[in-house]
Protein backbone atom coordinates (compact mmCIF):
# COMPACT_ATOMS: atom_id res chain seq x y z
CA UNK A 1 9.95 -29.72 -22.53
CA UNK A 2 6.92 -27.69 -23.42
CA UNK A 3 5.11 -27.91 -19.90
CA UNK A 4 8.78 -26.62 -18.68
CA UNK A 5 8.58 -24.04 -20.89
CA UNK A 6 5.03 -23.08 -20.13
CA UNK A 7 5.73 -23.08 -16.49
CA UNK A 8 8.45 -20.40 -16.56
CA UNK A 9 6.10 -18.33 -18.72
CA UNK A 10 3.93 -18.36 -16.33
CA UNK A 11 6.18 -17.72 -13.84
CA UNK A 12 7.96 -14.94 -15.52
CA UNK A 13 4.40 -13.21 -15.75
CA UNK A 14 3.50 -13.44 -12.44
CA UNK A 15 6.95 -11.87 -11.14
CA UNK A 16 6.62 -8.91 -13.83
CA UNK A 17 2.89 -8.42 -12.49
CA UNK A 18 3.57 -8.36 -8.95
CA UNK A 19 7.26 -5.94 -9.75
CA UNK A 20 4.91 -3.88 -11.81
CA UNK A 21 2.41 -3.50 -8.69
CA UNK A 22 4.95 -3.09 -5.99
CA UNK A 23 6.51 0.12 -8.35
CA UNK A 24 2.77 1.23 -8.70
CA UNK A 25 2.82 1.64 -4.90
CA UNK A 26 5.85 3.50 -4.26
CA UNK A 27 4.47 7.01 -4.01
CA UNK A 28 4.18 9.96 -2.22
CA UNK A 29 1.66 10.60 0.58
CA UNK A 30 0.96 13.27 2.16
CA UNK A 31 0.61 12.88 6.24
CA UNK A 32 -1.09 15.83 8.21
CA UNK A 33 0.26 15.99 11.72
CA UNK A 34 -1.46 17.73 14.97
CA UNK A 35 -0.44 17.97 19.00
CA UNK A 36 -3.44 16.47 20.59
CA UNK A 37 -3.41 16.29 24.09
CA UNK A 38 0.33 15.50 25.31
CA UNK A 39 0.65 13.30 21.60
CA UNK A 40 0.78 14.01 18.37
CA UNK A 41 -1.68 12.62 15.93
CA UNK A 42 -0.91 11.46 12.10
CA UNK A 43 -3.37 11.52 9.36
CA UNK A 44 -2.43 10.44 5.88
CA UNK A 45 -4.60 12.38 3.67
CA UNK A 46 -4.48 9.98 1.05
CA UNK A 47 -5.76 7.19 2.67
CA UNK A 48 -8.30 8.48 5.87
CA UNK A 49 -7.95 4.70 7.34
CA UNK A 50 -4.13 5.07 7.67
CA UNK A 51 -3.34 6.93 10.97
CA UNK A 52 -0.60 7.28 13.66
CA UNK A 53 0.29 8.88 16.58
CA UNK A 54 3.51 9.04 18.94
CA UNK A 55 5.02 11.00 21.64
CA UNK A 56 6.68 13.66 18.84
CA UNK A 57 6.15 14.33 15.33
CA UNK A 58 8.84 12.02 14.27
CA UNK A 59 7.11 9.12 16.04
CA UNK A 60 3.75 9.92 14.48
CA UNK A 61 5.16 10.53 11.32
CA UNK A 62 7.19 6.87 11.26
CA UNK A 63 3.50 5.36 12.61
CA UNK A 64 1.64 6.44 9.98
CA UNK A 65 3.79 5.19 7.89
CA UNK A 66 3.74 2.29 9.32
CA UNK A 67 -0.29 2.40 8.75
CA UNK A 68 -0.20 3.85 5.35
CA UNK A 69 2.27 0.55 4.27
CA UNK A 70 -0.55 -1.94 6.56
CA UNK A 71 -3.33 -0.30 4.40
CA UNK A 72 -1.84 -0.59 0.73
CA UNK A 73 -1.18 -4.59 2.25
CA UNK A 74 -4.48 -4.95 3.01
CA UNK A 75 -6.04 -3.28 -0.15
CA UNK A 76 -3.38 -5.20 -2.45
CA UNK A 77 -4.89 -8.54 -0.62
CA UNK A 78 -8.20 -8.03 -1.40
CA UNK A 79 -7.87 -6.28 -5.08
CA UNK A 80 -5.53 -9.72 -5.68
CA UNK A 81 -8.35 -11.52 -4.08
CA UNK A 82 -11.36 -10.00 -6.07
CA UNK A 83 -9.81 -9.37 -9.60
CA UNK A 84 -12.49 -10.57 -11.24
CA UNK A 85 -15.21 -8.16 -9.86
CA UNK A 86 -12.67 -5.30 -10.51
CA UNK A 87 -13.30 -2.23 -12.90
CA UNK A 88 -10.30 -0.17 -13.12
CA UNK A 89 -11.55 3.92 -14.82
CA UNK A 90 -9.79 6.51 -15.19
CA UNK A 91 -10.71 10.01 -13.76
């Protein structure tokens, strides 16, 4: 009964950590759009890697989001994946 027990505390804590980082993410970003050429570019401001472009501002608006979402993936993969070399400061 106690490894049961131990189990689903462990298992509770890793679905309150992971709820508590998916609400950390849900923010606002800010996405700079521009006509370049016949398309329009998206540039999250936020995060310089996350860009998009489309054939209107809608579409590059939607892309970058797209990007913006494929970038917080990425960097929650590899903060999950190097915890233990992590230093977390505030500014």
């Amino acid at each position: 009964m106690k490894a049961v027990s131990s189990n689903l505390l462990k298992y509770q804590f890793y679905i309150i950590k992971h709820l508590t980082v998916l609400m950390a993410q849900r923010r606002d970003y800010n996405i700079m759009v521009k006509k370049d050429g016949k398309f329009y570019v998206g540039y999250c401001i936020e995060i310089p890697q996350a860009k998009g472009q489309g054939n209107t501002k809608s579409e590059a608006i939607d892309d970058t989001k797209k990007a913006i979402k494929l970038c917080l993936s990425y960097l929650a993969d590899k903060k999950r994946k190097s915890a233990y070399k992590l230093v977390t400061v505030s500014v």
